[in-house]
Protein backbone atom coordinates (compact mmCIF):
# COMPACT_ATOMS: atom_id res chain seq x y z
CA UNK A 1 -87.31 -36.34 -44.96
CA UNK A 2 -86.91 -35.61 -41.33
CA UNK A 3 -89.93 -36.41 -39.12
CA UNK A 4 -89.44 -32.52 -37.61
CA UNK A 5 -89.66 -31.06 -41.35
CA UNK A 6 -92.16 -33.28 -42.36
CA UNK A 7 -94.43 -32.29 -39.46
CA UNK A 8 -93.88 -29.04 -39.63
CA UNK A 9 -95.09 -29.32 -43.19
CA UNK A 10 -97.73 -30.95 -42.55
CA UNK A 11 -98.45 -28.27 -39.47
CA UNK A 12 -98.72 -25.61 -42.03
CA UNK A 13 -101.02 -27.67 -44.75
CA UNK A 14 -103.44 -29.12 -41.84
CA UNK A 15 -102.84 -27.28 -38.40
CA UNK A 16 -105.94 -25.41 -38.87
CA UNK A 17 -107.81 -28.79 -38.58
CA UNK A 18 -105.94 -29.48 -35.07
CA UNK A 19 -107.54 -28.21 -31.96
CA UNK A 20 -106.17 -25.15 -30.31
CA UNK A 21 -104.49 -26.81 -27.48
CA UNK A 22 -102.98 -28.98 -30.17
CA UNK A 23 -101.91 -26.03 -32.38
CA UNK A 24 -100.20 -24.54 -29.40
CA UNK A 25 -98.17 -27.65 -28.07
CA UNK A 26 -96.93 -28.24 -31.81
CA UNK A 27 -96.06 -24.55 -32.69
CA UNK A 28 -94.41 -24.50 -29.26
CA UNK A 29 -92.20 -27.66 -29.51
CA UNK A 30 -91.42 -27.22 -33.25
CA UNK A 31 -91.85 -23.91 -34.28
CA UNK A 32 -90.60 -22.13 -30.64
CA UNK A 33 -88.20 -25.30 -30.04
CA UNK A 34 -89.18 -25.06 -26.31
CA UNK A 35 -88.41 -28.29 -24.58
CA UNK A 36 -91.35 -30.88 -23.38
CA UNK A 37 -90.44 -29.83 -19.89
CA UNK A 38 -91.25 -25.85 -20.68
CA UNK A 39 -94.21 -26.77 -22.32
CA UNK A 40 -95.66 -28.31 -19.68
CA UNK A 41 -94.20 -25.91 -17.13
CA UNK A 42 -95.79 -23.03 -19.22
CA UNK A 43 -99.57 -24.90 -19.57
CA UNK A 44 -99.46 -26.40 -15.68
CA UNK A 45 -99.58 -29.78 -17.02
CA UNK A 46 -97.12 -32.83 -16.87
CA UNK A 47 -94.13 -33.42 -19.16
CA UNK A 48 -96.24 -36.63 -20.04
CA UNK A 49 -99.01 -34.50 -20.59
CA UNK A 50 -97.22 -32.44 -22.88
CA UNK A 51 -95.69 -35.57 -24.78
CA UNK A 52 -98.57 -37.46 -25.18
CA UNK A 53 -100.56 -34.17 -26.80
CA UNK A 54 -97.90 -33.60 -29.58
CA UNK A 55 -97.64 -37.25 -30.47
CA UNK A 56 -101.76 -37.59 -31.03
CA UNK A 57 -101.81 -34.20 -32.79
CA UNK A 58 -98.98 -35.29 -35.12
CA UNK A 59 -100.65 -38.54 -35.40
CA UNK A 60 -103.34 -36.56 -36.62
CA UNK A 61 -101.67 -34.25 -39.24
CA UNK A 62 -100.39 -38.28 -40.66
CA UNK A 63 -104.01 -38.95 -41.02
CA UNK A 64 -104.44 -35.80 -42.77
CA UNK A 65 -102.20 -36.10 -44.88
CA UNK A 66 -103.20 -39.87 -45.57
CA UNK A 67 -106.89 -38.99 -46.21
CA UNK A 68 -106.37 -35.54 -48.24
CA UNK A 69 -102.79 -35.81 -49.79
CA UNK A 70 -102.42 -32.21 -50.03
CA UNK A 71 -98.61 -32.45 -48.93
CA UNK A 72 -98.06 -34.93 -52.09
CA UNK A 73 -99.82 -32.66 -54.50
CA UNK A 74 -98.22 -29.45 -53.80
CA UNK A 75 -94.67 -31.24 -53.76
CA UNK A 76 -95.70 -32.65 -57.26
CA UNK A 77 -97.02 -29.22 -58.26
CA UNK A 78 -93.46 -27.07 -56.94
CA UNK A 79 -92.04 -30.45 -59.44
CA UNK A 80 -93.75 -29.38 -62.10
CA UNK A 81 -93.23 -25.72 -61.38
CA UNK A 82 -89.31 -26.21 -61.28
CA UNK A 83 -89.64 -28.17 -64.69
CA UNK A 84 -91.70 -25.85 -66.78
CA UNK A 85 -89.32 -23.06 -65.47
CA UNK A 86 -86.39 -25.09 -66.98
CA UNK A 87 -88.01 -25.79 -70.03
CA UNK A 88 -88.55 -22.47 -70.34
CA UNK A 89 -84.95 -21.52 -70.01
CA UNK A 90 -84.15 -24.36 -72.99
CA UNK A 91 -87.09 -22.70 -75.15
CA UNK A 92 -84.88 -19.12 -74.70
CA UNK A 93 -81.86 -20.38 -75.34
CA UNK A 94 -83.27 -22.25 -78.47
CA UNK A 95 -84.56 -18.90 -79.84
CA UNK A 96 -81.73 -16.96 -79.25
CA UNK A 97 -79.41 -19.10 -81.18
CA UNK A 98 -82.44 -19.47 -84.01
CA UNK A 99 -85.40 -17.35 -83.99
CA UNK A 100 -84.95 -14.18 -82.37
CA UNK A 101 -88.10 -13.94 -81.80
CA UNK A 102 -89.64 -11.39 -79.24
CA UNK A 103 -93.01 -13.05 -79.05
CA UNK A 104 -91.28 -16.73 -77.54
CA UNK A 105 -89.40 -14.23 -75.13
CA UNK A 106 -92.12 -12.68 -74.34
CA UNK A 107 -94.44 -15.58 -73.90
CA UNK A 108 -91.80 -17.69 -71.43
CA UNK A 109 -91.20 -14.41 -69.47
CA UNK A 110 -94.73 -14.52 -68.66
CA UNK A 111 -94.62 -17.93 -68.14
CA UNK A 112 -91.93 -17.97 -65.88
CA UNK A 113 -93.30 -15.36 -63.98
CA UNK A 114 -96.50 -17.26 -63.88
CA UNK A 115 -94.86 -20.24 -62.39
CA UNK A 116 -92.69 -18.52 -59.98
CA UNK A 117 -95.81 -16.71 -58.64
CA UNK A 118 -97.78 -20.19 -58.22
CA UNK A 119 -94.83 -21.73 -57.17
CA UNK A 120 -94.92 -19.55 -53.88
């Protein structure tokens, strides 16, 4: 995964946990793509300044992510999401050529819905 996507990831799971200053300089950089040079322009502070701010708050959201493993569980979770849905697609086809039954529809409608709705 790209370090950008990955932070920006992260970002979203733990940016709340970052200080303000910190929330700014990364939503600037990666979310506003404004260069290290605006940045700093913007805040009255050195390029260097600027640099040095983003790389300890994504150091941080590493930490995070080390400590809590929220990113790992929700990518396991979307997984399992994905492979319930597909199941549930094999279960429908299975009754349609068999069963006919409305209660299976019904009940992996509901679960798909279910899982698409968790999923988000």
């Amino acid at each position: 995964m790209a370090k950008s996507l990955e932070v920006t990831m992260l970002f979203d799971i733990y940016g709340g946990m970052l200080t303000q200053k910190q929330q700014d300089f990364i939503s600037y950089y990666y979310d506003d793509d404004l260069s290290l040079a605006e940045i700093a322009e913007n805040e009255g502070i050195t390029r260097q300044g600027v640099r040095d701010a983003i790389k300890r708050a994504e150091a941080q959201l590493f930490v995070f992510e080390e400590q809590l493993g929220l990113q790992a569980r929700l990518e396991k979770l979307r997984e399992g999401m994905t492979e319930i849905r597909e199941l549930c697609e094999v279960i429908n086809e299975v009754n349609r050529r068999t069963v006919l039954s409305r209660e299976i529809n019904d009940s992996t409608a509901r679960i798909d819905v279910l899982t698409r709705m968790l999923s988000e």
